[in-house]
Protein backbone atom coordinates (compact mmCIF):
# COMPACT_ATOMS: atom_id res chain seq x y z
CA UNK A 1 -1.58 -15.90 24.39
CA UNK A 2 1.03 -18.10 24.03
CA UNK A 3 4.44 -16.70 23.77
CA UNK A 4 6.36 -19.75 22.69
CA UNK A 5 3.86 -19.30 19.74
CA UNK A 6 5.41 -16.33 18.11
CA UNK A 7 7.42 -16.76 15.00
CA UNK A 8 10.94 -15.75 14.65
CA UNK A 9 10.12 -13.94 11.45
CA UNK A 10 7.11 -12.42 10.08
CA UNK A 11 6.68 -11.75 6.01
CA UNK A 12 5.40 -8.17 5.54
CA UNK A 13 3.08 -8.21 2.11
CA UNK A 14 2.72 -4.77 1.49
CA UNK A 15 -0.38 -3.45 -0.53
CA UNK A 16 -0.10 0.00 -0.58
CA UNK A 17 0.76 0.42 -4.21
CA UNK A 18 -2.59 -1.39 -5.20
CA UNK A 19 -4.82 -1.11 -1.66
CA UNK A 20 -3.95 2.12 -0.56
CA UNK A 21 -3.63 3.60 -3.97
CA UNK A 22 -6.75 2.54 -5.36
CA UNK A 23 -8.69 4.78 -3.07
CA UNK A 24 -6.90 7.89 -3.73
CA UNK A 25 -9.23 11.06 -5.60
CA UNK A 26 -5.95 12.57 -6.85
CA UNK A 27 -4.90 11.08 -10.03
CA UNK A 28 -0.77 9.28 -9.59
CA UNK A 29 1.39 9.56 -13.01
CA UNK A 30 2.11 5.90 -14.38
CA UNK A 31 5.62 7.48 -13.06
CA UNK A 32 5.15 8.36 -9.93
CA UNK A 33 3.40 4.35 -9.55
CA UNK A 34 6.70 3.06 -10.54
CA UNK A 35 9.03 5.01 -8.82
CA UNK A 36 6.75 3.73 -5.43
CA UNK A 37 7.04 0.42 -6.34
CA UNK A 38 10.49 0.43 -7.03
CA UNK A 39 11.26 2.48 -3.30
CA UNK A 40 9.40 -0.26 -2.07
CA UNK A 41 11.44 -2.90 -3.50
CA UNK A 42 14.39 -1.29 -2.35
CA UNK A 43 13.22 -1.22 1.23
CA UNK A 44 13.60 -5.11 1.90
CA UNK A 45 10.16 -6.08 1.58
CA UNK A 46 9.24 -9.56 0.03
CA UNK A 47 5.87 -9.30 -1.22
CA UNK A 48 4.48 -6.18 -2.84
CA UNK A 49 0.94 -6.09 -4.80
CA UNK A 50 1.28 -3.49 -7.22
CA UNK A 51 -1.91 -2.96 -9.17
CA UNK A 52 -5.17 -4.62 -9.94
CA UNK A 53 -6.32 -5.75 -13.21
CA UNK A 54 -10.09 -4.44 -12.92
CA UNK A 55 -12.24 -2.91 -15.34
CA UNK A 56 -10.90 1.11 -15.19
CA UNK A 57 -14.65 2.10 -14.87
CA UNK A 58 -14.48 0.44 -11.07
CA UNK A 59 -11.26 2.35 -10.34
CA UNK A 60 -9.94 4.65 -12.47
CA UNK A 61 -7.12 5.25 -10.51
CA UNK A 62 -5.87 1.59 -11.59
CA UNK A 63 -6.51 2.18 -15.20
CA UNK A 64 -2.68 1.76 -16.12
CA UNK A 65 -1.94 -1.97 -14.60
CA UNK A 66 -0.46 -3.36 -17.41
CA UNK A 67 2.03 -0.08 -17.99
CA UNK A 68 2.64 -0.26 -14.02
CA UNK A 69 3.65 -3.81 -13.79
CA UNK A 70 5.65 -3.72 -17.30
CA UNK A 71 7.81 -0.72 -16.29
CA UNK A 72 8.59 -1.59 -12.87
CA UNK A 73 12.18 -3.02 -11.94
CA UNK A 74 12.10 -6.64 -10.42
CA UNK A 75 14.26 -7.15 -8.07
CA UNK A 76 15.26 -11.07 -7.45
CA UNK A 77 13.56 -12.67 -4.57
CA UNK A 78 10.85 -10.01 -4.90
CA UNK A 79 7.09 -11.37 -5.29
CA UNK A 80 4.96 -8.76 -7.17
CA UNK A 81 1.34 -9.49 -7.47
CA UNK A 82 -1.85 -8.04 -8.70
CA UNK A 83 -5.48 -8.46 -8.42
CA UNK A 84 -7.70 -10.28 -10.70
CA UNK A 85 -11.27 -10.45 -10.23
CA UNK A 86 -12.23 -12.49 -13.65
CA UNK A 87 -10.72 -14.25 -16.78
CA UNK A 88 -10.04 -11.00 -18.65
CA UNK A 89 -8.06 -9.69 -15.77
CA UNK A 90 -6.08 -13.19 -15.22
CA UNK A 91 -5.26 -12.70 -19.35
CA UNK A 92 -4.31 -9.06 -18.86
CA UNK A 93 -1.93 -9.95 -15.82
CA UNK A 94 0.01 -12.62 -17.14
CA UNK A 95 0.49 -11.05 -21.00
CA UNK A 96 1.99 -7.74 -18.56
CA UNK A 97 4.47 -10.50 -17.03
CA UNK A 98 2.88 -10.89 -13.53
CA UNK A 99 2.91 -14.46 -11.98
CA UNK A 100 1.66 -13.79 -8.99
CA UNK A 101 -2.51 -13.07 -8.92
CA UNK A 102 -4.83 -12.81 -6.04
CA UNK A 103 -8.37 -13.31 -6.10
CA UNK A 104 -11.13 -11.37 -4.19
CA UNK A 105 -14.55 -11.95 -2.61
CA UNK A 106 -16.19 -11.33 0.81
CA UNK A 107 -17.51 -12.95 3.53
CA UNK A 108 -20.75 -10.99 3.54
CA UNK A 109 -23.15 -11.24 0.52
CA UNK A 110 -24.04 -7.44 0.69
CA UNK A 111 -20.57 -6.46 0.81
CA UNK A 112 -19.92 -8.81 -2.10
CA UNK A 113 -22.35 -7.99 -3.95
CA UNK A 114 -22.16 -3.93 -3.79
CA UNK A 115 -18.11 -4.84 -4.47
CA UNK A 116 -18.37 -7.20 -7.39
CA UNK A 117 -21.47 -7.21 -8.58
CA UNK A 118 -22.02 -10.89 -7.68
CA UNK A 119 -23.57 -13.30 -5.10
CA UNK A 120 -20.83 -15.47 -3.21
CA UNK A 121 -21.60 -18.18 -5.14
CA UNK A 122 -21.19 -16.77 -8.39
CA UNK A 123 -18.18 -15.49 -7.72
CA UNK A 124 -16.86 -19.06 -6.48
CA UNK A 125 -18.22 -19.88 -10.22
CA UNK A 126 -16.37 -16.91 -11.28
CA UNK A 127 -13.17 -18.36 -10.13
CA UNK A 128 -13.19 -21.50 -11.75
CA UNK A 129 -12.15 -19.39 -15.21
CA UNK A 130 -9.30 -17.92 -12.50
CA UNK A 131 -7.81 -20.10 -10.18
CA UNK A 132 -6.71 -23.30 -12.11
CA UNK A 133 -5.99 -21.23 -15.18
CA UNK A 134 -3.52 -19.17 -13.62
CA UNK A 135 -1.58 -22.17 -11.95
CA UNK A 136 -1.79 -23.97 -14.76
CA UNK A 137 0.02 -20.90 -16.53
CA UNK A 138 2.73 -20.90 -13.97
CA UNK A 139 1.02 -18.33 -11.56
CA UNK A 140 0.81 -18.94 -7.59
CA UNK A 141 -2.86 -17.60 -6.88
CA UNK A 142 -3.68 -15.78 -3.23
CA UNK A 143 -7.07 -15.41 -1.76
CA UNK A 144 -8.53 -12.04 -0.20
CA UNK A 145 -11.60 -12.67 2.20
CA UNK A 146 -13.36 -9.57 3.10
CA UNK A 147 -15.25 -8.61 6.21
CA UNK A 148 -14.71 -11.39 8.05
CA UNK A 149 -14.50 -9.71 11.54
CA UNK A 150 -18.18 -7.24 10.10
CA UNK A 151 -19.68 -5.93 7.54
CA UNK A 152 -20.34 -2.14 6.66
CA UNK A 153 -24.32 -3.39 5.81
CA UNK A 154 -24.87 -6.54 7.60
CA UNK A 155 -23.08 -6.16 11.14
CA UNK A 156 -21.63 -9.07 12.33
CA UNK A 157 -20.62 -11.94 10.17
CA UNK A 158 -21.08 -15.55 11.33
CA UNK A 159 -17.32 -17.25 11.59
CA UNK A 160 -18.77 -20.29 10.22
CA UNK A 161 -19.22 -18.82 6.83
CA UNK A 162 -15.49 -17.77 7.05
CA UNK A 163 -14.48 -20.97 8.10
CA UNK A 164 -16.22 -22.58 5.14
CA UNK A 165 -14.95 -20.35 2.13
CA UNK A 166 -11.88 -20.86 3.47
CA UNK A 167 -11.86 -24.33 3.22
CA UNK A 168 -13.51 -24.03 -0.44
CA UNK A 169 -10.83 -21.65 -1.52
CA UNK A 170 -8.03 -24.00 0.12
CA UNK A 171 -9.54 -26.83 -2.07
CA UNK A 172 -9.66 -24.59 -5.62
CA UNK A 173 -5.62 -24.00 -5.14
CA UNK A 174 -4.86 -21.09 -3.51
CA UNK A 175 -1.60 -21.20 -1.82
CA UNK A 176 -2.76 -18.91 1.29
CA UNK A 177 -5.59 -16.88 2.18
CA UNK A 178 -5.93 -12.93 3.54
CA UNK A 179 -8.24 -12.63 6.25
CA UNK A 180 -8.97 -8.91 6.20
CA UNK A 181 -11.00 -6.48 8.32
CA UNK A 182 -12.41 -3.82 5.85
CA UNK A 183 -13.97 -1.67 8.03
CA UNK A 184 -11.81 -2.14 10.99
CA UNK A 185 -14.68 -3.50 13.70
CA UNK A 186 -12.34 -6.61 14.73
CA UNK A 187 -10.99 -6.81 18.28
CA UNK A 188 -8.28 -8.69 19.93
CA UNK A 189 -10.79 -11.45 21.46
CA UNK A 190 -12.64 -11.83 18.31
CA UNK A 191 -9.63 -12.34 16.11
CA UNK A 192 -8.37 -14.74 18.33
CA UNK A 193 -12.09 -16.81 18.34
CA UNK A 194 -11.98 -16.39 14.43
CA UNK A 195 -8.69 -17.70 13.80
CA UNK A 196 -8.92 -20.40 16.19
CA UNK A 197 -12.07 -21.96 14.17
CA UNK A 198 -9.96 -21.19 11.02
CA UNK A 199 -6.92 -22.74 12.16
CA UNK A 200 -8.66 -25.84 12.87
CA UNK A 201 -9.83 -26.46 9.41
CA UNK A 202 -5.98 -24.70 7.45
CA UNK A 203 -2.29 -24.85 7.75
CA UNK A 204 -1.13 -21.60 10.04
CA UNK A 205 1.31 -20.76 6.79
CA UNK A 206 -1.54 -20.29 4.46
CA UNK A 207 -3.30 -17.80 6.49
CA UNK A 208 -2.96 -14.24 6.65
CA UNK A 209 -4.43 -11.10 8.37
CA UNK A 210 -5.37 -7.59 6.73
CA UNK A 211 -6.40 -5.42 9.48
CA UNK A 212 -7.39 -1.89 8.91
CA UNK A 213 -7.08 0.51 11.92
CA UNK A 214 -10.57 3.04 11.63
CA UNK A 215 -10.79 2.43 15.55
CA UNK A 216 -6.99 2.32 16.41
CA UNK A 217 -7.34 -1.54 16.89
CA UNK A 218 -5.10 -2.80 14.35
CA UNK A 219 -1.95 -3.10 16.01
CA UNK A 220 -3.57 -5.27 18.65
CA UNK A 221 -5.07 -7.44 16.70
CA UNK A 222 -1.84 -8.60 14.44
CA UNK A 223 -0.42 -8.74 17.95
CA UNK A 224 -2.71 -11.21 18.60
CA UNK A 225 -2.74 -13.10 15.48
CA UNK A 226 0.96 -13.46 15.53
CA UNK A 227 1.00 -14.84 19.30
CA UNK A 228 -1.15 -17.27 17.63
CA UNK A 229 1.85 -17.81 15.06
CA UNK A 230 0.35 -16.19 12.11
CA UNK A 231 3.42 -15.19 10.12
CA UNK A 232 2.29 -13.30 6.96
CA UNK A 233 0.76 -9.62 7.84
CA UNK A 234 -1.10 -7.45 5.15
CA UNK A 235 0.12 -3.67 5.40
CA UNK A 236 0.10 -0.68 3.39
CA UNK A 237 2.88 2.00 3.46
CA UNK A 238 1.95 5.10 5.63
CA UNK A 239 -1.38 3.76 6.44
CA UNK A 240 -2.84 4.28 3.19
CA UNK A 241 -6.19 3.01 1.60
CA UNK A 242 -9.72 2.13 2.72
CA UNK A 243 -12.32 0.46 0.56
CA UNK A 244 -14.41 2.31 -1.95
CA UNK A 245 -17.29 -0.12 -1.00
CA UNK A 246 -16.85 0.19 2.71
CA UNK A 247 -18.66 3.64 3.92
CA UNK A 248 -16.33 4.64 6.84
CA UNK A 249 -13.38 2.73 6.43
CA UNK A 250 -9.72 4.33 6.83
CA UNK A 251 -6.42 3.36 5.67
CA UNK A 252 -4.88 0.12 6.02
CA UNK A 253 -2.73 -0.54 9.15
CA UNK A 254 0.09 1.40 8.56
CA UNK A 255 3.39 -0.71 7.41
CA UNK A 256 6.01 1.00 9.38
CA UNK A 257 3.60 1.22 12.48
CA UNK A 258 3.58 -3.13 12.54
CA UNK A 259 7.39 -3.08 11.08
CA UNK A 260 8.29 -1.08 14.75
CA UNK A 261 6.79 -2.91 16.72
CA UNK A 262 7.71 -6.65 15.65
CA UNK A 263 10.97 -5.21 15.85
CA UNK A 264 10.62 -4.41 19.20
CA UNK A 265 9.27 -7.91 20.36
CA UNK A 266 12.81 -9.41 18.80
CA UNK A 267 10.44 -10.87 15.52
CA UNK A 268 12.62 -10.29 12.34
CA UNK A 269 11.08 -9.14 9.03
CA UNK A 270 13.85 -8.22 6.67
CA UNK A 271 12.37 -5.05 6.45
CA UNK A 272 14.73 -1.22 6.71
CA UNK A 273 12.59 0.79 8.66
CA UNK A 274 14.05 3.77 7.97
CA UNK A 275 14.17 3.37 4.08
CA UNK A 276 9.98 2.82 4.31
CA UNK A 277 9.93 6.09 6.90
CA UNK A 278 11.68 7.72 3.88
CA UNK A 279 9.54 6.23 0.87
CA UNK A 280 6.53 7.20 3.16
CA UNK A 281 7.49 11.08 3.27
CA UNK A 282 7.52 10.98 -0.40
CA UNK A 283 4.70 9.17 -0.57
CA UNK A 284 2.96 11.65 1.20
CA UNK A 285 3.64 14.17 -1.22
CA UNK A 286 2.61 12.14 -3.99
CA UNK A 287 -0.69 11.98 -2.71
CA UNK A 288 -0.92 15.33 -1.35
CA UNK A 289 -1.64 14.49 2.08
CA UNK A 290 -0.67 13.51 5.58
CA UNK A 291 -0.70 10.14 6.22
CA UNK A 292 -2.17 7.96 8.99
CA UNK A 293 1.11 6.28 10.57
CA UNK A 294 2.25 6.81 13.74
CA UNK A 295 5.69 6.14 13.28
CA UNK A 296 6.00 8.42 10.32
CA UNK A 297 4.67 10.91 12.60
CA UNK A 298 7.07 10.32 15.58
CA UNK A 299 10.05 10.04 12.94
CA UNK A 300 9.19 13.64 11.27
CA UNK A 301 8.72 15.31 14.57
CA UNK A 302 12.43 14.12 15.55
CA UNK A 303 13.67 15.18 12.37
CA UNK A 304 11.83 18.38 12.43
CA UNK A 305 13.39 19.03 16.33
CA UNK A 306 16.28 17.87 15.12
CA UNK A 307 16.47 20.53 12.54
CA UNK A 308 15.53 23.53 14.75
CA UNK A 309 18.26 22.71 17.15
CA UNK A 310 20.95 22.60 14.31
CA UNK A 311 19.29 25.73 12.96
CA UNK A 312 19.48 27.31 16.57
CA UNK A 313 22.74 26.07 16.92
C-alpha cells in the first residue's frame, strides 16, 4: 500500500435512506423518511440517495419515492439521488424533481437475474431507455455493480466480467461507478487485485466502493481501496441495510464507523461526526432496533457512563 496514494479528502455518499431502509420489515411514515433525510443533510454530507423509484410490489417499503423526494428540504451543494431500474422509474424521478439517478445491475447473472428479473444483457438493453435519457434531461446518471467481490449463488465472480461492464457502463455515460460487495465475502487482497484490473481500464474518480461488513471486513477493505486513492466511499448511517436478494447479507458498512476512522488517518470528509452519532440514535428508534455501528456503540456507552456518574454525583 502506498501511502503517498491516499487522498486528502474522501466524499462520503451515504445510502442509508434508500439502501438501508429498503430492507427494513417495519413500515417508516413518509415523515419519519423526511425528517432522516433532512438530519442527514444537516450533518455535512454531500451525497445522499434517498429513495428508489421501483415498482412498490419489489419493496414496499419504497412505495412513497415521489412524496419522499418532493417533501424533503434541499440544501445547496447537496446531491440527492435515487434509483431507477427502467424508463418508468427514470419518468417518475425526474417529474418528483430528482436530477441525480443511479442505475443497477450485477456482476453475477444469478444474482441479476433473482434481483431484476433480467439476464445482464438485457438489462444493458434495459438501460439504453435510462442512461442517455436522463442526461439528456439534465440528470448525472451513477452506476451500481453488484457482487463483484461473490455472489450469494454462484461463489466467486471472475474480475474480468467486472472489468468489462465497467468499461461498457463507462462508455453508455455514467459519470462513476459503485463497486459494491453485497454479501460482504471481499477481503483486503482481493479488493486490491480487483481494483487494480479496474483501474487499468477507468479514471480512479469514477470509481467507487460499497462494502458491506457480514464478516467484519469492511473497514479493511475501504482502507485498502483508499490507499489505492479511491476517494468516493458508499455508507449507510448506523450500519443499516442488506439486500433482499442476498440470503445472509447484513447492513451496509456503517457511516460513522468509516467517518472515525478517515478522521483518524488525517483524510478530511466534511462530515460532523457527532451530528450522524446523533441522527443514528434516532434512527435507531425509528426502526425499532439496535444498530450495527461500532462507533454508535462506543459513543452511547460514554454517554450512558457519563450519565451514571452525574447521576451518582
Amino acid at each position: 500500500m502506498d501511502l503517498a496514494k491516499f487522498p486528502e479528502r474522501v466524499t462520503i455518499y451515504e445510502v442509508g435512506p434508500r439502501d438501508g431502509l429498503q430492507n427494513e420489515a417495519r413500515p417508516i411514515p413518509t415523515a419519519d423518511k423526511v425528517a432522516f433525510i433532512d438530519a442527514l443533510s444537516a450533518t455535512g454530507l454531500s451525497h445522499i440517495e434517498i429513495t428508489s423509484f421501483v415498482n412498490p410490489k419489489w419493496i414496499p417499503q419504497l412505495a412513497d419515492a415521489a412524496q419522499v423526494a418532493t417533501s424533503i428540504t434541499r440544501r445547496p451543494g447537496v446531491h440527492y439521488s435515487c434509483l431507477v431500474p427502467n424508463k418508468k422509474g427514470l419518468e417518475s424521478a425526474l417529474a418528483a424533481g430528482m436530477r441525480d439517478v443511479a442505475v443497477f445491475l450485477s456482476a453475477s447473472e444469478t444474482h441479476n437475474k433473482k434481483n431484476v428479473n433480467k439476464t445482464i444483457g438485457e438489462t444493458l438493453i434495459a438501460f439504453e431507455d435510462v442512461i442517455a435519457p436522463a442526461k439528456a434531461a439534465g440528470a448525472r446518471v451513477r452506476a451500481y455493480v453488484s457482487t463483484v467481490f461473490g455472489c450469494p449463488y454462484e461463489g466467486a465472480v471472475d474480475p474480468v466480467k467486472v472489468v468489462a461492464l465497467v468499461k461498457e457502463l463507462r462508455a453508455r455515460g455514467v459519470y462513476q461507478v459503485s463497486l459494491g460487495d453485497t454479501i460482504g465475502v471481499g477481503t483486503p487482497l482481493q479488493v486490491q487485485s480487483v481494483l487494480g484490473q479496474v483501474l487499468a481500464v477507468a479514471p480512479i474518480e469514477e470509481i467507487a466502493v460499497h462494502f458491506h461488513d457480514t464478516r467484519g471486513t469492511a473497514l479493511a477493505n475501504v482502507l485498502v481501496a483508499v490507499g489505492l486513492g479511491i476517494s468516493t466511499v458508499d455508507s449507510a448511517l448506523g450500519g443499516l441495510g442488506g439486500c433482499p436478494y442476498a440470503p445472509g447479507a447484513s447492513g451496509n458498512l456503517a457511516t460513522e464507523d468509516v467517518v472515525y476512522m478517515l478522521h483518524g488517518m488525517g483524510i478530511e470528509t466534511g462530515v460532523d461526526l457527532e451530528a450522524l452519532v446523533a441522527c443514528s440514535s434516532r434512527v435507531a428508534a425509528l426502526v425499532g432496533h439496535e444498530l450495527p455501528s461500532k462507533y454508535l456503540k462506543a459513543a452511547l456507552g460514554t454517554i450512558a457512563r457519563q450519565s451514571r456518574r452525574v447521576t451518582a454525583g
